[in-house]
C-alpha atoms as a PDB file:
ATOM      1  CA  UNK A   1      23.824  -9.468  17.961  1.00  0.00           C
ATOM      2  CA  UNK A   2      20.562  -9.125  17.926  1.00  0.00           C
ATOM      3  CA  UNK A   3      18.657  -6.155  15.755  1.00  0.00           C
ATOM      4  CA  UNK A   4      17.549  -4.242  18.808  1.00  0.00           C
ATOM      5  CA  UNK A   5      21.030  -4.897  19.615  1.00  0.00           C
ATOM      6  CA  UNK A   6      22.295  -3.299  16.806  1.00  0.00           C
ATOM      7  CA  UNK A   7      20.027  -0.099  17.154  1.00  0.00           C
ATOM      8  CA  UNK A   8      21.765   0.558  20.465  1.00  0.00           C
ATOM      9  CA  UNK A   9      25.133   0.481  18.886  1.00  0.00           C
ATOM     10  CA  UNK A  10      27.534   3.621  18.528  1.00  0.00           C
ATOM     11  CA  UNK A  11      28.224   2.934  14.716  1.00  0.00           C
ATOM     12  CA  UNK A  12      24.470   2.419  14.514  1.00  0.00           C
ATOM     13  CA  UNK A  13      23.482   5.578  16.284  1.00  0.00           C
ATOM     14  CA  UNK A  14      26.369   7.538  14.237  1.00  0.00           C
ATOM     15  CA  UNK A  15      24.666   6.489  11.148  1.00  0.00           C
ATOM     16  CA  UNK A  16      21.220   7.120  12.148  1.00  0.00           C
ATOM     17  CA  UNK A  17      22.303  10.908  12.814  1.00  0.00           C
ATOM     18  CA  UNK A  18      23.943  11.491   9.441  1.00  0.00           C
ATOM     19  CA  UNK A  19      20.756  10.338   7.610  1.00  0.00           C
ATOM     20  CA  UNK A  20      18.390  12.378   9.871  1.00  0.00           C
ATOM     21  CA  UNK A  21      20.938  14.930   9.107  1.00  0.00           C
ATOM     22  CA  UNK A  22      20.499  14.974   4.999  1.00  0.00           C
ATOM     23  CA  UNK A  23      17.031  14.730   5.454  1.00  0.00           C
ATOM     24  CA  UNK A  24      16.857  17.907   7.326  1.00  0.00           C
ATOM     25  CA  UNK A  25      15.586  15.926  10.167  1.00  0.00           C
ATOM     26  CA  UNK A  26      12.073  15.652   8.504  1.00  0.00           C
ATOM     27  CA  UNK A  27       9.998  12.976   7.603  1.00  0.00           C
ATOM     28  CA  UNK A  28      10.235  12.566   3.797  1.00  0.00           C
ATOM     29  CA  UNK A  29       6.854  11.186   2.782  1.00  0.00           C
ATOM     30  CA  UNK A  30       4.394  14.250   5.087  1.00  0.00           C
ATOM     31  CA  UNK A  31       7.564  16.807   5.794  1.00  0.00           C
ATOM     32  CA  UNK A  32       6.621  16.420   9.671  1.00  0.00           C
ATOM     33  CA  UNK A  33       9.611  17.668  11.426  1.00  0.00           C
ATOM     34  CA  UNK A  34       8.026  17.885  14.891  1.00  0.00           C
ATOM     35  CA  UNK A  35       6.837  13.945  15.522  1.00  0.00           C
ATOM     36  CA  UNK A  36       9.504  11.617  16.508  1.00  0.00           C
ATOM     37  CA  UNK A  37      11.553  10.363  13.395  1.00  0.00           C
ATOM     38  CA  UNK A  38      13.110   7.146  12.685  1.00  0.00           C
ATOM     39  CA  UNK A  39      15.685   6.159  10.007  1.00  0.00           C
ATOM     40  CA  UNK A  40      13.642   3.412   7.978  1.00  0.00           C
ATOM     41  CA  UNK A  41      15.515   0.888   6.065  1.00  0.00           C
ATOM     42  CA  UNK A  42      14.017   0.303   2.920  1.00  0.00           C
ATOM     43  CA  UNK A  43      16.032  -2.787   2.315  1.00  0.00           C
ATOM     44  CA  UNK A  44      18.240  -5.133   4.307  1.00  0.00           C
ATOM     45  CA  UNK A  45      21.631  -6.207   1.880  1.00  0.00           C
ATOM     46  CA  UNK A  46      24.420  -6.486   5.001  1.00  0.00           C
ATOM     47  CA  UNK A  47      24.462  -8.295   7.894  1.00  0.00           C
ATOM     48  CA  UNK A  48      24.508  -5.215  10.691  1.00  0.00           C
ATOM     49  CA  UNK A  49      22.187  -2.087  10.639  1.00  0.00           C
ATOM     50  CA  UNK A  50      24.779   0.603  10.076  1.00  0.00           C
ATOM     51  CA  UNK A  51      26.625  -1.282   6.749  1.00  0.00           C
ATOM     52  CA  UNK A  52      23.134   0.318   5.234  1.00  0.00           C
ATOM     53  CA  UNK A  53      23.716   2.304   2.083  1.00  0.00           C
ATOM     54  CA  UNK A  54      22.813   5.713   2.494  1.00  0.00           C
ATOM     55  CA  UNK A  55      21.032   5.681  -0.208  1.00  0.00           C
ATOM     56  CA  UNK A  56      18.726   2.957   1.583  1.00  0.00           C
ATOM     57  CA  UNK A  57      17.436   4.321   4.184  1.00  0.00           C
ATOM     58  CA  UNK A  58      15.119   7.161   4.744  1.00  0.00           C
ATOM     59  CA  UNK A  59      13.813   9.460   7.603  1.00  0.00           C
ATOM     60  CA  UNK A  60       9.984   8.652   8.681  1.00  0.00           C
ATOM     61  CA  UNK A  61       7.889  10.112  11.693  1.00  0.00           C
ATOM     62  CA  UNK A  62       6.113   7.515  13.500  1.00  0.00           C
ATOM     63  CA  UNK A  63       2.732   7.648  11.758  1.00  0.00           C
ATOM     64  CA  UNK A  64       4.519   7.089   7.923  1.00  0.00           C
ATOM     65  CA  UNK A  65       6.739   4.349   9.347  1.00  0.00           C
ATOM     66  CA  UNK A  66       3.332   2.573  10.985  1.00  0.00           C
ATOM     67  CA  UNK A  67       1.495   3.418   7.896  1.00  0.00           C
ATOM     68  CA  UNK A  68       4.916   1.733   5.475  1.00  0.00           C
ATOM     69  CA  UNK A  69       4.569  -1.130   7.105  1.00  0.00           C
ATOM     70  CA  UNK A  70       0.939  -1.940   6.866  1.00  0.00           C
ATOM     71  CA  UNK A  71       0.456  -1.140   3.425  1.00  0.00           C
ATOM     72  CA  UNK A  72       3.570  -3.356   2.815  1.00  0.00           C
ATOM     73  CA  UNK A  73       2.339  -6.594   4.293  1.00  0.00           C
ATOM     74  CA  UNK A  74      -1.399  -5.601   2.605  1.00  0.00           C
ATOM     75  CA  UNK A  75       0.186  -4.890  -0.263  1.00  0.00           C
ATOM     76  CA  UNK A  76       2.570  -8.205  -0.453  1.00  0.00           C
ATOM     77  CA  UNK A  77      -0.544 -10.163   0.582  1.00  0.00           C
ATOM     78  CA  UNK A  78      -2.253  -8.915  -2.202  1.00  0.00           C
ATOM     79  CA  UNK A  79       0.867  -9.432  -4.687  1.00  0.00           C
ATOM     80  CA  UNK A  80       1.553 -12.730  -4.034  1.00  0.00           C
ATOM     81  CA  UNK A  81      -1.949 -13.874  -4.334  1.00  0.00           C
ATOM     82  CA  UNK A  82      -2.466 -12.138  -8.195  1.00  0.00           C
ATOM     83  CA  UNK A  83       1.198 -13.990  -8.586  1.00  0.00           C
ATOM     84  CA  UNK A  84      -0.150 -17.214  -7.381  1.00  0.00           C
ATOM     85  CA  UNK A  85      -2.939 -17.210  -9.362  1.00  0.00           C
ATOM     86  CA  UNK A  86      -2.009 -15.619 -12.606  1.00  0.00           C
ATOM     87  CA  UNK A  87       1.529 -16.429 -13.139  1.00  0.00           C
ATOM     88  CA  UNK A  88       1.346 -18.384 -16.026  1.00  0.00           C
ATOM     89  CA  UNK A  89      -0.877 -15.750 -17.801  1.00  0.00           C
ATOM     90  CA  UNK A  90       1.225 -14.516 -20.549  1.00  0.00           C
ATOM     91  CA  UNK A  91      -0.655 -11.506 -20.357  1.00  0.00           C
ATOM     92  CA  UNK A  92      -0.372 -10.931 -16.963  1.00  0.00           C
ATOM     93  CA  UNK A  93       3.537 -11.373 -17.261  1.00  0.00           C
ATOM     94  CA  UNK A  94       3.933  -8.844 -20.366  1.00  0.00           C
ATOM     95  CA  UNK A  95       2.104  -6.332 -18.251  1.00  0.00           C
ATOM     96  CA  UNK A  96       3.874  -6.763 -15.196  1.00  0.00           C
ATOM     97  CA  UNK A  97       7.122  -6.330 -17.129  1.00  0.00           C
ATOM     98  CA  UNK A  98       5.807  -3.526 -19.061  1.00  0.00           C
ATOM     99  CA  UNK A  99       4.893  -1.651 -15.946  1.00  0.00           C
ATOM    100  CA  UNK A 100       7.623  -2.031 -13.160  1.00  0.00           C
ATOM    101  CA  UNK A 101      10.355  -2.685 -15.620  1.00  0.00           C
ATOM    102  CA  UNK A 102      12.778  -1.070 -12.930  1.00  0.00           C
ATOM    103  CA  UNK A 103      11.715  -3.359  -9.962  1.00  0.00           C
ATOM    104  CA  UNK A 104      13.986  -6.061  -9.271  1.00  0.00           C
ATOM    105  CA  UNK A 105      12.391  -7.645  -6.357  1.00  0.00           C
ATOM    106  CA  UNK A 106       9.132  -8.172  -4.572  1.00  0.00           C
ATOM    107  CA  UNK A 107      10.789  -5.789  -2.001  1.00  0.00           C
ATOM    108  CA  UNK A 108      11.254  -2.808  -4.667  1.00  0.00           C
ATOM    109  CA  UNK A 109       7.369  -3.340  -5.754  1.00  0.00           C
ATOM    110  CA  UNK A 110       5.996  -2.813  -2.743  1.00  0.00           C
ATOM    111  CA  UNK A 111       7.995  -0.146  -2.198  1.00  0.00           C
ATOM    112  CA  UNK A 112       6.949   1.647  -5.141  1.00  0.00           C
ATOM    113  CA  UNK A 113       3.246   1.121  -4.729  1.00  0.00           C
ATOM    114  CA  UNK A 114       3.532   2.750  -0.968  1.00  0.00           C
ATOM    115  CA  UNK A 115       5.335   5.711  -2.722  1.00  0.00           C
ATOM    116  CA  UNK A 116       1.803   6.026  -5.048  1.00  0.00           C
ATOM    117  CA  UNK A 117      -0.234   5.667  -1.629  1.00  0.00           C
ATOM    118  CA  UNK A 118      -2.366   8.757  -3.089  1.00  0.00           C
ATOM    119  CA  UNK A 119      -3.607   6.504  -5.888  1.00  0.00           C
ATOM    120  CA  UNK A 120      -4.129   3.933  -3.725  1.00  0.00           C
ATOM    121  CA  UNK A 121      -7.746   2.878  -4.945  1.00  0.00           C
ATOM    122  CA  UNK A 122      -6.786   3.377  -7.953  1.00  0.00           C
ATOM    123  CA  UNK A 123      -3.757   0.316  -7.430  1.00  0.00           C
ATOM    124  CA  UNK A 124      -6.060  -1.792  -5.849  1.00  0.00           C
ATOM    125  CA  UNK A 125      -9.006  -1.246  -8.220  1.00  0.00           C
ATOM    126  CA  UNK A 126      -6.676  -2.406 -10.953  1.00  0.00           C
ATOM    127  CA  UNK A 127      -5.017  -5.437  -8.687  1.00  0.00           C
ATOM    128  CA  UNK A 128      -9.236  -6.622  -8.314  1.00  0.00           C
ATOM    129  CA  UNK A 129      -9.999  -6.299 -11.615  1.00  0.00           C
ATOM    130  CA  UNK A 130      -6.705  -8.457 -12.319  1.00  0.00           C
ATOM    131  CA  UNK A 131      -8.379 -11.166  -9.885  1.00  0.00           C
ATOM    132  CA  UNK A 132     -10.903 -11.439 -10.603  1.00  0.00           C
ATOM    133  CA  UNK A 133     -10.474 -12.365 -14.221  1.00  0.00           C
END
């Protein structure tokens, strides 16, 4: 089954509802409750769409949900080039620790920099000055 597939299903559809539900059918990041809204995962652990953990997905209008994804893959890019480059930096390592001691995956990290998209120049400022040393 397919993942479109699996958006059209009844068990999917069920589950969709009961998270748009809690949410109060608003987007959680802007509050918009008049754009269309999706239910987001924010990680994929199971096989089919609605074995999600509630606590795993998340209601989004349109604009957030564009928005997640593009600062994701910028974001990864921009991750796994300072890893690349400055992984065997001791330094580097201690303050990556240090800082997102509560981030278990690249996934997680990415997530949490979206969720401080209002100090976005702020992030990247840092993730240059990282580079470029």
């Amino acid at each position: 089954m397919t993942y479109k597939e699996q958006l059209l299903d009844p068990r999917w559809q069920k589950k969709r509802l009961s998270i748009l539900e809690r949410d109060d059918w608003r987007c959680q990041y802007c509050h918009d409750n008049k754009s269309t809204l999706m239910v987001h995962h924010l990680i994929y652990e199971h096989e089919f769409a609605w074995e999600a953990d509630d606590d795993t997905l998340i209601t989004l209008c349109n604009k957030c949900h564009k928005e997640y994804h593009e600062t994701y893959a910028s974001c990864e890019k921009i991750i796994l080039n300072c890893i690349r480059k400055k992984l065997k930096d001791p330094f580097i390592i201690t303050c990556v620790a240090e800082l997102f001691s509560d981030v278990n995956n690249l996934n997680d990290l990415i997530y949490s920099l979206w969720e401080s998209r209002f100090y976005e120049d702020e992030i990247l400022d840092a993730i240059s000055n990282v580079t470029a040393e």
